[in-house]
Protein backbone atom coordinates (compact mmCIF):
# COMPACT_ATOMS: atom_id res chain seq x y z
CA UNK A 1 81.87 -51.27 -100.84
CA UNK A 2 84.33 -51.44 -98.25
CA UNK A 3 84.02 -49.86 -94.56
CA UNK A 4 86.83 -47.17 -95.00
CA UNK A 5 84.89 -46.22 -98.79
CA UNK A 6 81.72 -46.10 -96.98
CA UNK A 7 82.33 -43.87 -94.38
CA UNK A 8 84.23 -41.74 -96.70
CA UNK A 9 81.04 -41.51 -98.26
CA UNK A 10 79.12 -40.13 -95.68
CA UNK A 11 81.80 -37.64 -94.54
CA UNK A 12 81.41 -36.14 -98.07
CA UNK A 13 77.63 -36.03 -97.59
CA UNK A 14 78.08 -34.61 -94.13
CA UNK A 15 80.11 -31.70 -95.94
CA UNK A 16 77.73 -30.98 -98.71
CA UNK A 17 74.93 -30.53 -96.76
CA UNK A 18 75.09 -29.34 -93.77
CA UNK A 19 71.41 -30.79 -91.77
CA UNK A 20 73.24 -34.16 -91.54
CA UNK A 21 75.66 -32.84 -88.72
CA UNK A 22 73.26 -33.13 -86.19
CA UNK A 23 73.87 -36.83 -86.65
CA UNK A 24 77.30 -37.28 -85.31
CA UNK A 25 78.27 -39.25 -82.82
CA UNK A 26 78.54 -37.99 -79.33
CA UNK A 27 81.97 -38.70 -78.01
CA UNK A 28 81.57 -41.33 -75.64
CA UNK A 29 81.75 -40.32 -71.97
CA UNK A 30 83.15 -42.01 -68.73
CA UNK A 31 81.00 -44.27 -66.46
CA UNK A 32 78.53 -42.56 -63.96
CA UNK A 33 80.43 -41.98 -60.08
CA UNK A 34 78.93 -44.38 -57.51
CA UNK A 35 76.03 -43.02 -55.67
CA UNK A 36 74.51 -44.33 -52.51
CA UNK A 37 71.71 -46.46 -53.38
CA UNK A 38 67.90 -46.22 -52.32
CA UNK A 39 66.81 -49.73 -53.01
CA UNK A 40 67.95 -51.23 -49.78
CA UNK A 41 65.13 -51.03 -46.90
CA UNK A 42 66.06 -48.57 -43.75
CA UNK A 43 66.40 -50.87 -40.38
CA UNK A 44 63.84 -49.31 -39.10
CA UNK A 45 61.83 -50.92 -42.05
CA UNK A 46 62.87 -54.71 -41.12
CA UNK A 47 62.97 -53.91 -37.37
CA UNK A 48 61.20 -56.98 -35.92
CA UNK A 49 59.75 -59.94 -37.59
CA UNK A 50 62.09 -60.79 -41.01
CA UNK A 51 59.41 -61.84 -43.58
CA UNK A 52 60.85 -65.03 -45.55
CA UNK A 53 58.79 -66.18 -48.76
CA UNK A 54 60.99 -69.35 -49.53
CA UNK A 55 59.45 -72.23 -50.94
CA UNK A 56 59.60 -75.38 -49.25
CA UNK A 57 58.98 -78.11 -51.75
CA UNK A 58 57.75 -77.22 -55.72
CA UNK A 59 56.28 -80.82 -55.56
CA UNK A 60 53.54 -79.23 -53.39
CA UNK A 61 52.70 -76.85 -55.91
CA UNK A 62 48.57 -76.47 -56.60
CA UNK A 63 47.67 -75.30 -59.92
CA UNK A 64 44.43 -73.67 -61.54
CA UNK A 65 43.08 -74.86 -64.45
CA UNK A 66 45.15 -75.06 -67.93
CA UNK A 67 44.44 -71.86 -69.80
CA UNK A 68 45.96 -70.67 -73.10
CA UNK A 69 48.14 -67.14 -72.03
CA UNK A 70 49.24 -66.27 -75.46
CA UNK A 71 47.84 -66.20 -78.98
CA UNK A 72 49.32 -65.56 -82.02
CA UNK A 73 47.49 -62.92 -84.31
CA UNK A 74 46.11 -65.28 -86.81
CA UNK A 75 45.32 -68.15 -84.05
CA UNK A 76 47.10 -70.71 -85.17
CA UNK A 77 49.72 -71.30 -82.23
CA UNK A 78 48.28 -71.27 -78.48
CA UNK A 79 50.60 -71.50 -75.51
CA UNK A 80 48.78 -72.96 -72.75
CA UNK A 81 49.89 -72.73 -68.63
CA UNK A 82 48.26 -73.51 -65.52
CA UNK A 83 48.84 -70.72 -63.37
CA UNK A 84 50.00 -71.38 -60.03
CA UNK A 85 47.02 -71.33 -57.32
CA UNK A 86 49.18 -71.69 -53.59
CA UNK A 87 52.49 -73.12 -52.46
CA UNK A 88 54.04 -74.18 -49.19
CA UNK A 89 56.44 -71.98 -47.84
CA UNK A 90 59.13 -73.17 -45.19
CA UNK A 91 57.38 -73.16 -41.75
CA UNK A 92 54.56 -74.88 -43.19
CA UNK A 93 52.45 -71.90 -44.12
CA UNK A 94 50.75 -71.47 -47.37
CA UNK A 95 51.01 -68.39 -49.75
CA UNK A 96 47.81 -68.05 -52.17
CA UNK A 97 47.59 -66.30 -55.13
CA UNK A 98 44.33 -64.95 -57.14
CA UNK A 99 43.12 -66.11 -60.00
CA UNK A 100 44.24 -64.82 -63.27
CA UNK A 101 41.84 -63.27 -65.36
């Protein structure tokens, strides 16, 4: 059945009974006006210190123990990652992170 027999089709069906109107298509509308957006932080939020969480080499990276993170239903594939524990950020501090449970 072709495209143009098809929708033919459902225009007939459309006619006939009438509860399948309420699935037209909406006539497509223009894009939404730019707005001003709220994601950006006031000055008076970064007013001081500016906070940098860049990482300074990945080779530093400490890890916590393999541990599988995602099982299939019936068990039979595992994905397994080690977490990362703490890295080195530029300035020489570290940043630490929990372990997952």
């Amino acid at each position: 059945m072709s495209s143009r027999t098809f929708k033919e089709a459902l225009d007939k069906l459309k006619d006939e009974q009438k509860g399948w109107k309420a699935f037209d298509r909406v006539p497509a509308q223009g894009g939404r006006p730019g707005q001003r957006s709220t994601g950006r932080p006031s000055s008076a939020a970064t007013a001081g210190a500016t906070l940098v969480f860049e990482e300074s080499d990945y080779t530093l990276r400490q890890y916590w123990t393999e541990r599988p993170v995602a099982v299939s239903s019936d068990g039979l594939m595992v994905v397994y990652a080690s977490p990362i524990k703490s890295i080195e950020l530029v300035g020489g501090t570290a940043a630490a992170f929990d372990e997952p449970v």
